[in-house]
N, C-alpha and C. Protein backbone atom coordinates (compact mmCIF):
# COMPACT_ATOMS: atom_id res chain seq x y z
N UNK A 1 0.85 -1.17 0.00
CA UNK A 1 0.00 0.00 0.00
C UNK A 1 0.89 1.23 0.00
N UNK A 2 0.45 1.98 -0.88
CA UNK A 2 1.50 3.41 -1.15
C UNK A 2 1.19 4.56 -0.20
N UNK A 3 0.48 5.71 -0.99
CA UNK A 3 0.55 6.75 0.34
C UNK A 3 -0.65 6.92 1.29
N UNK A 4 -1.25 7.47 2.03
CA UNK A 4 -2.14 7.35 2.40
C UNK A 4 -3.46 7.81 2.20
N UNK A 5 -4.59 7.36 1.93
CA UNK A 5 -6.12 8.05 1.59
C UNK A 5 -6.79 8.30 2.57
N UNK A 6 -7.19 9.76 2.23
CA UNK A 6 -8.30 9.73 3.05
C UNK A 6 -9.87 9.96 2.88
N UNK A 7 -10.03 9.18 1.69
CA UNK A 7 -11.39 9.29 1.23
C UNK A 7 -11.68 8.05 1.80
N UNK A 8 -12.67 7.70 2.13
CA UNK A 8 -12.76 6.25 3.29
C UNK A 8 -13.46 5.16 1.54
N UNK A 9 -14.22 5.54 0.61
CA UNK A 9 -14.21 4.76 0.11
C UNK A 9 -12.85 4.72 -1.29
N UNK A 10 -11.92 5.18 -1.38
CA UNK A 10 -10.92 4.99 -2.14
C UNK A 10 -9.99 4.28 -1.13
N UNK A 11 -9.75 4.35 -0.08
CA UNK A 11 -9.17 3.59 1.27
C UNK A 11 -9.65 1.97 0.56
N UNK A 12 -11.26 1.92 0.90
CA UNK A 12 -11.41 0.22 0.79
C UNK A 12 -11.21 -0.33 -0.61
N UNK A 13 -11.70 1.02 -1.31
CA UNK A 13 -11.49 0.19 -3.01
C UNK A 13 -9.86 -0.19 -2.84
N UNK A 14 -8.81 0.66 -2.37
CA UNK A 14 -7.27 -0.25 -2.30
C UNK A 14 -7.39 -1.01 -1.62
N UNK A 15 -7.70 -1.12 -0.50
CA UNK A 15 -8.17 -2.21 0.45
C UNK A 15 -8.05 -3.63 -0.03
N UNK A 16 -9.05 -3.70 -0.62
CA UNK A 16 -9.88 -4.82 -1.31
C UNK A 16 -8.92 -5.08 -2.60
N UNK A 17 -8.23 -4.23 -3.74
CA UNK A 17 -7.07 -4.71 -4.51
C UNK A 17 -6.07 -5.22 -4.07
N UNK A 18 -5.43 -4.32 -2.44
CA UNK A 18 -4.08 -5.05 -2.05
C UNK A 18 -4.48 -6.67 -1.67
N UNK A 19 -5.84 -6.41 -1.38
CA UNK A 19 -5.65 -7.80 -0.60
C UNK A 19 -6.20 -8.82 -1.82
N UNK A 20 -6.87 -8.64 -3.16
CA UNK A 20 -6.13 -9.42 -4.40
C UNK A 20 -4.87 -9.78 -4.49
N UNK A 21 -4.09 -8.67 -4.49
CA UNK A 21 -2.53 -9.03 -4.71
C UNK A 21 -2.12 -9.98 -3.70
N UNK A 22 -2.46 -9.73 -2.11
CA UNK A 22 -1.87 -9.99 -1.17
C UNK A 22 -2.19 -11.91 -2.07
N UNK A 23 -3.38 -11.92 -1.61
CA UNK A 23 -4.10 -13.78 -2.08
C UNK A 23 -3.60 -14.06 -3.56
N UNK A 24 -2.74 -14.61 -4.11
CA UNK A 24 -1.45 -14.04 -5.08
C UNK A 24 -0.31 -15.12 -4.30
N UNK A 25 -0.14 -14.59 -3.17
CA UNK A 25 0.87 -15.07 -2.39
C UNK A 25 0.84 -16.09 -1.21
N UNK A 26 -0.51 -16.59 -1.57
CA UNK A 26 -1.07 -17.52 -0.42
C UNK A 26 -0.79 -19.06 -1.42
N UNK A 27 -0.11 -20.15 -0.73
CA UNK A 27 -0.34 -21.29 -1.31
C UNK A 27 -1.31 -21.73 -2.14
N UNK A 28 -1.18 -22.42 -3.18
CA UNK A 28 -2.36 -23.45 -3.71
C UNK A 28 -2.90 -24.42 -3.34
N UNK A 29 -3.15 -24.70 -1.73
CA UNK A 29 -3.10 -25.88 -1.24
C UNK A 29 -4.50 -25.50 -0.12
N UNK A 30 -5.51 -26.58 0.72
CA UNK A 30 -6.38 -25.93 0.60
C UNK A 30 -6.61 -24.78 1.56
N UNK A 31 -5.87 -24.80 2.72
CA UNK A 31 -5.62 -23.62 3.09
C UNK A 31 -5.67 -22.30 2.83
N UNK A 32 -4.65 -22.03 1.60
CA UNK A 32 -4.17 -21.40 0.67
C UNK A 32 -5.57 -20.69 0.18
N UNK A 33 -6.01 -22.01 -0.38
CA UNK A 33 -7.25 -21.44 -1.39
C UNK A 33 -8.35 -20.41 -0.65
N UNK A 34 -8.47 -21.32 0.48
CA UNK A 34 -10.16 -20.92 1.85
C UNK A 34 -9.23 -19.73 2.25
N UNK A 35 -8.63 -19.41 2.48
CA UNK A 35 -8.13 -17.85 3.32
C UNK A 35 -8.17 -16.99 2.06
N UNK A 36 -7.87 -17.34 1.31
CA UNK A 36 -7.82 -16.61 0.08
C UNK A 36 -9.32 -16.28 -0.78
N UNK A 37 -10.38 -16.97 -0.92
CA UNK A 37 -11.61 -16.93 -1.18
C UNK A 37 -12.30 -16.02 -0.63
N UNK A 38 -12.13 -16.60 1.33
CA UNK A 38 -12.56 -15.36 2.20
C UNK A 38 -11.94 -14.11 2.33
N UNK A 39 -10.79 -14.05 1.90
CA UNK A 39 -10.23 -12.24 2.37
C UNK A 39 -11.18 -11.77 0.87
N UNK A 40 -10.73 -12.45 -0.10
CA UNK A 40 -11.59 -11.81 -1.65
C UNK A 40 -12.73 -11.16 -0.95
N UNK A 41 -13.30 -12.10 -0.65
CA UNK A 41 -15.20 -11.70 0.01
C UNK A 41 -15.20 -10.84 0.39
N UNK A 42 -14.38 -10.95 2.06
CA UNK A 42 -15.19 -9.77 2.75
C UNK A 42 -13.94 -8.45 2.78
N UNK A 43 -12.96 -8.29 1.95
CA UNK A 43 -12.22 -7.53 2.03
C UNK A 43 -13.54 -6.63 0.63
N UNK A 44 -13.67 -7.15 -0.44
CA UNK A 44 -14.07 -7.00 -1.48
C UNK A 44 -15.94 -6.20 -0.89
N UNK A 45 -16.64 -7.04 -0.44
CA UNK A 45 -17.65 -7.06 0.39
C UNK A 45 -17.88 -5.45 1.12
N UNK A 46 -16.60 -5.28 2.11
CA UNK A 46 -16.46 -3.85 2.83
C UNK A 46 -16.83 -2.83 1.39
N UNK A 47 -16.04 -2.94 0.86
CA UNK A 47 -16.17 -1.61 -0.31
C UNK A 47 -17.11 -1.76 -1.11
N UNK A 48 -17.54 -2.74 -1.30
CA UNK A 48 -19.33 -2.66 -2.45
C UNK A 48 -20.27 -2.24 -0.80
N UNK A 49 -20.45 -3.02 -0.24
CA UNK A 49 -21.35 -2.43 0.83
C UNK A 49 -21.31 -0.97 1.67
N UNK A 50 -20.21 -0.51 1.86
CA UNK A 50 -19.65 1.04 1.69
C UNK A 50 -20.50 1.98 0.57
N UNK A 51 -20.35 1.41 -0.59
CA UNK A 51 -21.00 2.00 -2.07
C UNK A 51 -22.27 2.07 -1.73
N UNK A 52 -22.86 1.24 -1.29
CA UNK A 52 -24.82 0.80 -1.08
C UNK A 52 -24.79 1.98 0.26
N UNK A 53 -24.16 1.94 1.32
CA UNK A 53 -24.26 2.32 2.35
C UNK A 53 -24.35 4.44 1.74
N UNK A 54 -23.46 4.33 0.57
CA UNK A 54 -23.09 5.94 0.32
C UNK A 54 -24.42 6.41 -0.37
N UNK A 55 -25.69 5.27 -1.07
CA UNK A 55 -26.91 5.81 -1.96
C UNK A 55 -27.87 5.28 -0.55
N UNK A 56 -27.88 5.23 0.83
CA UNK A 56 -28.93 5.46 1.61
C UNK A 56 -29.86 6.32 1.62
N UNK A 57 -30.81 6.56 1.97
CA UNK A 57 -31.80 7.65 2.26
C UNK A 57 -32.55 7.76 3.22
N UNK A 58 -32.21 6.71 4.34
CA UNK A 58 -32.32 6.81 5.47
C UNK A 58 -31.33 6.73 7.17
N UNK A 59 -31.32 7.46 7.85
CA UNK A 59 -30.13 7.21 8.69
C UNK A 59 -29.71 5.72 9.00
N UNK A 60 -31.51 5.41 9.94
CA UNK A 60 -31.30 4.20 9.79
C UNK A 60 -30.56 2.82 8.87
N UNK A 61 -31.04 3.07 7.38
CA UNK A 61 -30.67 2.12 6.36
C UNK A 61 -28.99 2.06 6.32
N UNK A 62 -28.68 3.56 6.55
CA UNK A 62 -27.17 3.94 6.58
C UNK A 62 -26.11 3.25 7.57
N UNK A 63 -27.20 3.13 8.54
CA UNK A 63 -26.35 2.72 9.97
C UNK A 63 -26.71 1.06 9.80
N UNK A 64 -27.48 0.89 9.07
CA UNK A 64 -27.54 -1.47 8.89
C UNK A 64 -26.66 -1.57 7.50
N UNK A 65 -25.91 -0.59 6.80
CA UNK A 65 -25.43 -0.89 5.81
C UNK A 65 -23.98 -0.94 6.65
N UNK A 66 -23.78 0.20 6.82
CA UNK A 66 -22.60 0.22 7.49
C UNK A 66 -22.22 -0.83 8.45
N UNK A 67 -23.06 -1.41 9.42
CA UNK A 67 -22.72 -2.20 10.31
C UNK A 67 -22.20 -3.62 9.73
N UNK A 68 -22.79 -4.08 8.09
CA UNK A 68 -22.23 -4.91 7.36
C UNK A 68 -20.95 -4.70 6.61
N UNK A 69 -20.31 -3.51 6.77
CA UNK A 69 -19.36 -2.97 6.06
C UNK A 69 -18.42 -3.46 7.62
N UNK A 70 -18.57 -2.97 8.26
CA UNK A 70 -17.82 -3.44 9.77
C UNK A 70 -17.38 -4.90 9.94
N UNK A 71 -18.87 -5.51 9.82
CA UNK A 71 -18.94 -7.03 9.91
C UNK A 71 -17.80 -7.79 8.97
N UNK A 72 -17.95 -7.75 7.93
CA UNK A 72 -16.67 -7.73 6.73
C UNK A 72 -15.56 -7.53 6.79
N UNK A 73 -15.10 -5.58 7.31
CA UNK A 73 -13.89 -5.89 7.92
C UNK A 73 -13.15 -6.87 9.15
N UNK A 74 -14.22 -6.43 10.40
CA UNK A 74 -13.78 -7.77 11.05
C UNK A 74 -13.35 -8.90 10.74
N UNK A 75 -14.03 -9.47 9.76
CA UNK A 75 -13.85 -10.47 8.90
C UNK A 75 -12.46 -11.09 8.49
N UNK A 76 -12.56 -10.06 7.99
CA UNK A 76 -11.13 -9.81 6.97
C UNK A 76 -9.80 -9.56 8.13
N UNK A 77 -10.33 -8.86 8.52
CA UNK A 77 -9.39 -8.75 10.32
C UNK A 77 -8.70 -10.55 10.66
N UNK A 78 -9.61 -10.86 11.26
CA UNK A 78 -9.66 -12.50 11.66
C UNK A 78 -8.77 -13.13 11.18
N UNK A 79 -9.44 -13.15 9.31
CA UNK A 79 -8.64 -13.72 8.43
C UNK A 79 -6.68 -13.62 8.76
N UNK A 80 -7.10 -12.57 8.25
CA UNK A 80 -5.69 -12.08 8.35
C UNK A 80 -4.54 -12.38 9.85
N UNK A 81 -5.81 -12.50 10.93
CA UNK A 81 -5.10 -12.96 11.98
C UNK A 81 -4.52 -14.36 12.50
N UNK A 82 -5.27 -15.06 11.35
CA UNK A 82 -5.16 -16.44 11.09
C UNK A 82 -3.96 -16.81 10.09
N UNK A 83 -3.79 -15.93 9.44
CA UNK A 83 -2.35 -16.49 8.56
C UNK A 83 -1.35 -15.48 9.45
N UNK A 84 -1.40 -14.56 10.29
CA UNK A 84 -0.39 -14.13 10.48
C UNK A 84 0.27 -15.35 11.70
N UNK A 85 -0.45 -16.06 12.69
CA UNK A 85 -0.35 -17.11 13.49
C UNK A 85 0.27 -18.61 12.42
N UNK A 86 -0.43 -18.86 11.46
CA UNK A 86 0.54 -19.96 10.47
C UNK A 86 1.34 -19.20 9.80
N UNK A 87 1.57 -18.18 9.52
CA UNK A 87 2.99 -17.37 8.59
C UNK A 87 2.06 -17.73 7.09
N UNK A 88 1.56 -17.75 6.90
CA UNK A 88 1.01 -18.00 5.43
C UNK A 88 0.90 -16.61 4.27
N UNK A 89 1.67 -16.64 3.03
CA UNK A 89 1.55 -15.64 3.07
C UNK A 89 2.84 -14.79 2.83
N UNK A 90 2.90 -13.70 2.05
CA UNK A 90 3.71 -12.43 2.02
C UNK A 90 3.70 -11.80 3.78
N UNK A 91 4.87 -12.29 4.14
CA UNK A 91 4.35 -11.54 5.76
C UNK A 91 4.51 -9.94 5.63
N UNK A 92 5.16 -9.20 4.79
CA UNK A 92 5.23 -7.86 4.45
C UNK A 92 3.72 -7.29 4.57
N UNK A 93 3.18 -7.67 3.30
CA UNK A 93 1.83 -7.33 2.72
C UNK A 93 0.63 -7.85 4.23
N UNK A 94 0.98 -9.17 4.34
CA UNK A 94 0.11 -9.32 5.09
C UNK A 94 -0.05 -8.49 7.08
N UNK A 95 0.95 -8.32 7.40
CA UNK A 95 0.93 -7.55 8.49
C UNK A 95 0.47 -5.88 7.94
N UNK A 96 0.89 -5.61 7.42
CA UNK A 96 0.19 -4.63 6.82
C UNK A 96 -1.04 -4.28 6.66
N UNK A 97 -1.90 -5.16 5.73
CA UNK A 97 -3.14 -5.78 5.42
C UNK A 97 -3.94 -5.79 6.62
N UNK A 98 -3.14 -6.49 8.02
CA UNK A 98 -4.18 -6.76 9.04
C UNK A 98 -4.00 -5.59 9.64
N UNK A 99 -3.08 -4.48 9.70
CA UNK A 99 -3.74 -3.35 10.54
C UNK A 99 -4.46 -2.66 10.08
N UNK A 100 -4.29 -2.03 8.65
CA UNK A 100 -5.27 -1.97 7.99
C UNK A 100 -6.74 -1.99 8.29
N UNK A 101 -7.17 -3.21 8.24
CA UNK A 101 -8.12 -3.85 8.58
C UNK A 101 -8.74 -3.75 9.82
N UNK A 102 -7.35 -3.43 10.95
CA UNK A 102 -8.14 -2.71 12.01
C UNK A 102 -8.58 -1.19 11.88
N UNK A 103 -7.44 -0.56 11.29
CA UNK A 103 -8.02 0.87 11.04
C UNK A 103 -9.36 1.11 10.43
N UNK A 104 -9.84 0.59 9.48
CA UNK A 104 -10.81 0.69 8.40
C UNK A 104 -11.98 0.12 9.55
N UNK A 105 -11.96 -0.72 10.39
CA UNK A 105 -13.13 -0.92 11.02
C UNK A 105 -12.92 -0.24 12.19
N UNK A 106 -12.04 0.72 12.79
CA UNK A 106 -12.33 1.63 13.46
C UNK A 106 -12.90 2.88 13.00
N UNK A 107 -12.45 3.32 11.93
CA UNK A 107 -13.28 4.24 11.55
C UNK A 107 -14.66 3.89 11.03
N UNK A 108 -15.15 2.59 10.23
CA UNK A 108 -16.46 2.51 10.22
C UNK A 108 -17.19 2.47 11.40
N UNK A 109 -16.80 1.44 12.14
CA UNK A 109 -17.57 1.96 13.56
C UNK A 109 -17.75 3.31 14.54
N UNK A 110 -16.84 3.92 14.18
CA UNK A 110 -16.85 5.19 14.59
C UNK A 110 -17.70 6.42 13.39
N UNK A 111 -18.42 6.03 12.71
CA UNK A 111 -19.10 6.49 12.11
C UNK A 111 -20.25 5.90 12.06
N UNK A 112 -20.55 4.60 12.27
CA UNK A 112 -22.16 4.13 13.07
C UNK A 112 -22.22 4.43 14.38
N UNK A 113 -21.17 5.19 15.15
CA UNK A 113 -21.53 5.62 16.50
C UNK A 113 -21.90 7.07 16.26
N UNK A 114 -21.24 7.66 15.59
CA UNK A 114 -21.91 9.29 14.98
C UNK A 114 -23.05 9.10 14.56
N UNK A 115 -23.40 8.51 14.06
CA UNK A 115 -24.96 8.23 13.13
C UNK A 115 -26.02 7.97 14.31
N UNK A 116 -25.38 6.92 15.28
CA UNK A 116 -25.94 6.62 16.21
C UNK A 116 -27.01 7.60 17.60
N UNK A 117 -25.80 8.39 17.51
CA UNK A 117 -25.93 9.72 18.37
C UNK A 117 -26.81 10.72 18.31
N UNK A 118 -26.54 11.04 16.69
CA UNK A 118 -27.54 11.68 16.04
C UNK A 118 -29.20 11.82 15.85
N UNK A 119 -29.36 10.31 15.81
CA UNK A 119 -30.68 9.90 16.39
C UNK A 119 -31.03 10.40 17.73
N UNK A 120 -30.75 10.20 18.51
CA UNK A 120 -30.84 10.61 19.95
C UNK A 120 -30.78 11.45 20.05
């Protein structure tokens, strides 16, 4: 990952490419394959559901889109915490990848807690 964004959905659209590249570097074996399938998903997942979450028209709808955009990163979090424990993997890219992954779901959640508030 190069310099830093701060448009939160150009963030996940790289997001979701590095971690193409990253699954690239994961074995062909079946391991390999299932960690690699799932980061696709829900790394991929965060940034289309981000997109749905950006044409809301209701706070509400905004704040159950988003909370699946969270769910995903977590996801992808996990993942990533799972090959960093077997070494599987570009360990460069992939330590990378997993903080990442925490950042990106700190700030989504911290923007279903603004949304949250707001209501109230």
């Amino acid at each position: 990952m190069q310099e830093r964004i701060f448009n939160l959905e150009d963030r996940l659209v790289q997001f979701a490419g590095e971690c193409i590249f990253f699954c690239k570097t994961l074995p062909n074996d079946n391991a390999g394959k299932y960690y690699s399938d799932q980061i696709l998903r829900s790394s991929g997942g965060a940034a289309l559901n981000y997109g749905e979450a950006q044409g809301t028209t209701t706070t509400k709808d905004f704040i159950h889109k988003m909370s699946i955009v969270l769910k995903e990163l977590k996801e992808t979090k996990v993942a990533f915490k799972i090959l960093n424990y077997t070494d599987l993997g570009d360990k460069t890219k992939r330590i990378k990848l997993y903080e990442e992954s925490k950042e990106l779901a700190l700030i989504s959640a911290k923007m279903i807690l603004n949304k949250k508030n707001k209501l109230t």
